[in-house]
Protein backbone atom coordinates (compact mmCIF):
# COMPACT_ATOMS: atom_id res chain seq x y z
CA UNK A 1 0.00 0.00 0.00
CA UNK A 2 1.28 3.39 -1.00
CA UNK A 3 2.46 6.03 2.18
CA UNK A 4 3.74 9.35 2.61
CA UNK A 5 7.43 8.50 3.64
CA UNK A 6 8.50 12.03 3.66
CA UNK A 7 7.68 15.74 3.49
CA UNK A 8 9.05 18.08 1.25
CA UNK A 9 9.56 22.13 1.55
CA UNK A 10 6.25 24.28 0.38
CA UNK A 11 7.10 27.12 -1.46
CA UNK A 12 5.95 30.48 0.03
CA UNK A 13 3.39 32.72 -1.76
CA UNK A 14 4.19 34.44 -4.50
CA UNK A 15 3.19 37.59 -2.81
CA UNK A 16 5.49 36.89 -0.25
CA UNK A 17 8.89 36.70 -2.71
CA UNK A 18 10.99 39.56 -3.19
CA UNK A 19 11.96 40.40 -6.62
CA UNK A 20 15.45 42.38 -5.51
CA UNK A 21 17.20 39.29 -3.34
CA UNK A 22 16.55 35.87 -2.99
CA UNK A 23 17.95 33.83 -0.02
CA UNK A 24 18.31 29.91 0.01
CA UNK A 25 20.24 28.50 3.08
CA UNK A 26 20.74 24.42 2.50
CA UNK A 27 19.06 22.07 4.81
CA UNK A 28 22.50 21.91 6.74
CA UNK A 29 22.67 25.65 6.65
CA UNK A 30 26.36 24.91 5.63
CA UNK A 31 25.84 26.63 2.08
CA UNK A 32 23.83 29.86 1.25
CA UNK A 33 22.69 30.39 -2.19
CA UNK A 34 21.50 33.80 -3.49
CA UNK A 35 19.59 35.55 -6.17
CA UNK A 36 20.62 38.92 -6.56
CA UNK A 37 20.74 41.61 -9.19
CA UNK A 38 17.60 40.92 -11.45
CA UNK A 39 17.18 42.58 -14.77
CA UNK A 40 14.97 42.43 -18.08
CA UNK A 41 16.81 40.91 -20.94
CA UNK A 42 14.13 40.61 -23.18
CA UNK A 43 10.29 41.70 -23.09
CA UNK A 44 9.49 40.34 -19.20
CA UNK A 45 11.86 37.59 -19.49
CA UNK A 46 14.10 38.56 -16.14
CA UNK A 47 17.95 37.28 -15.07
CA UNK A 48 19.84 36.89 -11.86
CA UNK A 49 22.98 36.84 -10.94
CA UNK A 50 24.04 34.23 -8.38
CA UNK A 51 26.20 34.05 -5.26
CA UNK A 52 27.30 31.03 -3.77
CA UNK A 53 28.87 30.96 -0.10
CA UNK A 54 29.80 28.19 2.56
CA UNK A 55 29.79 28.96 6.05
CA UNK A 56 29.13 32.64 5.76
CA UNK A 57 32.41 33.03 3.30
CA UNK A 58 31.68 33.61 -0.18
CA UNK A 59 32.88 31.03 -2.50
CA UNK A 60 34.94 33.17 -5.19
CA UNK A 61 35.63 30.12 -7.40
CA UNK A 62 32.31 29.02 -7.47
CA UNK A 63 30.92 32.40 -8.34
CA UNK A 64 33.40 33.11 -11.33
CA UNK A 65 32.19 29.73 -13.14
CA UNK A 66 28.63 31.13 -12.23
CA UNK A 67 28.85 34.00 -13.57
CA UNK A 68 30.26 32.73 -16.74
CA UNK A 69 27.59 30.35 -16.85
CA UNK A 70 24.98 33.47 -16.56
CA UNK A 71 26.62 35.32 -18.87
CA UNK A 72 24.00 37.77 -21.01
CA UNK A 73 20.90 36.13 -19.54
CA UNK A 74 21.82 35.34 -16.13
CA UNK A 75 19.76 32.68 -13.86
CA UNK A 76 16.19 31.79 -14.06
CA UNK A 77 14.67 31.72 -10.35
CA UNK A 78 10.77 31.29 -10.84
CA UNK A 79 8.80 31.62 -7.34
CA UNK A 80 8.87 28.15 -6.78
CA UNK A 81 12.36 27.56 -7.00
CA UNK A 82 13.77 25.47 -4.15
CA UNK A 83 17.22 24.60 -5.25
CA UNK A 84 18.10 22.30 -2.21
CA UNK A 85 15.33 19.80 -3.14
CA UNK A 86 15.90 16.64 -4.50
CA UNK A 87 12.50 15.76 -5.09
């Protein structure tokens, strides 16, 4: 018989987002992922910019391959985004 083994993250309301900054600490708290820096590329269609960090020190390496990455469009981050789940 099928069961509910575990529980996942609900994402808040939309209303409740903030469309400057971004925040996501990973279940450990150990790494901090953020959406900063939003702009229109194209007609609604926004990018972020990214910064990673691990125990409150920002990960420089990590961010230069990001930001490569994002180069010209940047990051999607929809209002369900929850980057730590493996679900």
């Amino acid at each position: 018989m099928p069961s509910i083994s575990e529980l996942g993250e609900v994402p808040p309301p939309v209303e409740a987002i903030s469309w400057d900054r971004r925040e996501f600490p990973s279940p450990d708290a150990e790494w901090r992922l953020v959406f900063h820096g939003p702009f229109e590329w194209h007609m609604g269609a926004t990018g972020w910019e990214l910064a990673l960090s691990r125990n409150g020190k920002a990960d420089r390496e990590a961010e230069t391959r990001l930001s490569e990455i994002g180069k010209g469009k940047g990051f999607r981050c929809p209002p369900d985004t929850l980057p730590w789940s493996h679900l």
